[in-house]
C-alpha atoms as a PDB file:
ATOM      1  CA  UNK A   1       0.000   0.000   0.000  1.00  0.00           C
ATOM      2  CA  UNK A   2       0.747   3.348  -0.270  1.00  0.00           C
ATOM      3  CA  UNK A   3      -0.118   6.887   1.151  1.00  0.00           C
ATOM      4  CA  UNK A   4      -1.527   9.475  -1.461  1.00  0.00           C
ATOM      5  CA  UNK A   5      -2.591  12.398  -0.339  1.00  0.00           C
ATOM      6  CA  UNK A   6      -3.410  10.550   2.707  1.00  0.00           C
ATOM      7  CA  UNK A   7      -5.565   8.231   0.649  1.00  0.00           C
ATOM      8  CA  UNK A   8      -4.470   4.428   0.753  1.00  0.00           C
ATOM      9  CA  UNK A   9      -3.560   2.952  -2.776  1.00  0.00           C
ATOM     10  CA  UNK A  10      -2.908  -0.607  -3.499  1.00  0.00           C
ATOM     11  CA  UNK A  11       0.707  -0.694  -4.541  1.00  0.00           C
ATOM     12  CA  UNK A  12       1.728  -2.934  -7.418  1.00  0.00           C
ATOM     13  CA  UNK A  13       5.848  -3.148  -8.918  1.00  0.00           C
ATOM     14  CA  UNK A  14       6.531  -0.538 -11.503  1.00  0.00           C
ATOM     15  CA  UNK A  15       3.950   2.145 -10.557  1.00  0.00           C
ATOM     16  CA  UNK A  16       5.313   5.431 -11.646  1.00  0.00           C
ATOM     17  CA  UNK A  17       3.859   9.087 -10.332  1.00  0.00           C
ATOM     18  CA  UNK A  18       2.093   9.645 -13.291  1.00  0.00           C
ATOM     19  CA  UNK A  19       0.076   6.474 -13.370  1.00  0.00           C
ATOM     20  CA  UNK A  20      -0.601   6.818  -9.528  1.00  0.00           C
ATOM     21  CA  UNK A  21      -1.700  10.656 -10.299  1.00  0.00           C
ATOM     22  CA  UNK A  22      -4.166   9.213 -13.139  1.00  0.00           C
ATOM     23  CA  UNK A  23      -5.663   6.730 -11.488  1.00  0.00           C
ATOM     24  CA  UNK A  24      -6.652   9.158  -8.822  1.00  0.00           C
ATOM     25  CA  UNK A  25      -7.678  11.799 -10.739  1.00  0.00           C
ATOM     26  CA  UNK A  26      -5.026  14.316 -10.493  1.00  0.00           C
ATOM     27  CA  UNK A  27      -2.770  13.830 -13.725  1.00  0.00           C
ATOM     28  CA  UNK A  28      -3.266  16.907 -15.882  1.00  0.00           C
ATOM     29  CA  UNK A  29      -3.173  19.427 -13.365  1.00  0.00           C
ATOM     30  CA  UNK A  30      -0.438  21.508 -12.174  1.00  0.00           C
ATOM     31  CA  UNK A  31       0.992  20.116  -9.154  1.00  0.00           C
ATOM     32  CA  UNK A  32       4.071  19.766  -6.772  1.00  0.00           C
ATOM     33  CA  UNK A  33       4.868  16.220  -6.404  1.00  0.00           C
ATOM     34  CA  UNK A  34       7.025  14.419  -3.225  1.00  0.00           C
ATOM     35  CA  UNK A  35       7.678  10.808  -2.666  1.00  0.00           C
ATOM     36  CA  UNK A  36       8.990  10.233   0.750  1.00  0.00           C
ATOM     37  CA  UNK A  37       9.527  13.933   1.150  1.00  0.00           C
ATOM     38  CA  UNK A  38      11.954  14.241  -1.741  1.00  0.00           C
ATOM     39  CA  UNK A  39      10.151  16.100  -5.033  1.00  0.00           C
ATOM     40  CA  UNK A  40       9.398  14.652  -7.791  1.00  0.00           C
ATOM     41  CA  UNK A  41       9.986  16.764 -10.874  1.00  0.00           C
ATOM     42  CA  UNK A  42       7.374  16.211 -13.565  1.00  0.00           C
ATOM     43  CA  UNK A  43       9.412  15.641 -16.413  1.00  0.00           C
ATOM     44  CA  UNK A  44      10.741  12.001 -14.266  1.00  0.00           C
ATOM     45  CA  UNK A  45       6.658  10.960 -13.568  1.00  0.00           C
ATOM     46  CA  UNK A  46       7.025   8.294 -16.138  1.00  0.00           C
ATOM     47  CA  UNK A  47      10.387   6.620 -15.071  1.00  0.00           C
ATOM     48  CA  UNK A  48      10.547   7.416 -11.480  1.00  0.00           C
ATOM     49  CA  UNK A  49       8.699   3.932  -9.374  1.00  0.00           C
ATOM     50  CA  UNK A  50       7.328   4.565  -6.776  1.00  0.00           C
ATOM     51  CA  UNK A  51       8.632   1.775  -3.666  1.00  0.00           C
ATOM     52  CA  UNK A  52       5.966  -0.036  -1.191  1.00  0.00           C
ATOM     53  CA  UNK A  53       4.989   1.864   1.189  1.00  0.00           C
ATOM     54  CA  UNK A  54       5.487   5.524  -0.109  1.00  0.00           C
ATOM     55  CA  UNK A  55       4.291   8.318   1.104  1.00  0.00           C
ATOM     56  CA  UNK A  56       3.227  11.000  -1.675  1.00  0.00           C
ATOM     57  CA  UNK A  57       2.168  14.251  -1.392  1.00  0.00           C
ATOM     58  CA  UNK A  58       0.716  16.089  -3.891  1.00  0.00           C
ATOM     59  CA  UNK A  59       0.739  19.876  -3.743  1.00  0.00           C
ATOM     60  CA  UNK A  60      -1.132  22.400  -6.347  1.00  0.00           C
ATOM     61  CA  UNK A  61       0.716  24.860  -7.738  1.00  0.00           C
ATOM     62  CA  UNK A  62       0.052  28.212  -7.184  1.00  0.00           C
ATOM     63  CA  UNK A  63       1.034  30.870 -10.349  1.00  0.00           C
ATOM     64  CA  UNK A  64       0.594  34.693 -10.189  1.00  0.00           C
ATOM     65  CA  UNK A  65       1.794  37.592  -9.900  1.00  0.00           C
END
């Protein structure tokens, strides 16, 4: 299991941020990603894996000015 957004998610091997983000409903927005407290940067949500028992949290961003 893991810890989204203080959600539980069944883990499974290979699950990258981006797939986790989708199947919760998140991908496509503009967020702030961390995976055990380190971030996540959105261009590595494909390759990065995401280990059993992560915690991620899942920040929007905020633009303006």
């Amino acid at each position: 299991m893991i810890s989204l957004k203080g959600e539980q998610i069944k883990w499974r091997e290979g699950l990258s941020v981006r797939t986790a983000l989708e199947e919760t409903g998140l991908y496509g927005r503009l967020v702030y990603v961390a995976v055990n407290g380190k971030r996540v940067r959105m261009r590595d949500w494909d390759s990065y894996r995401i280990p059993d028992g992560a915690e991620i949290d899942v920040f929007p961003m905020v633009l303006g000015g």
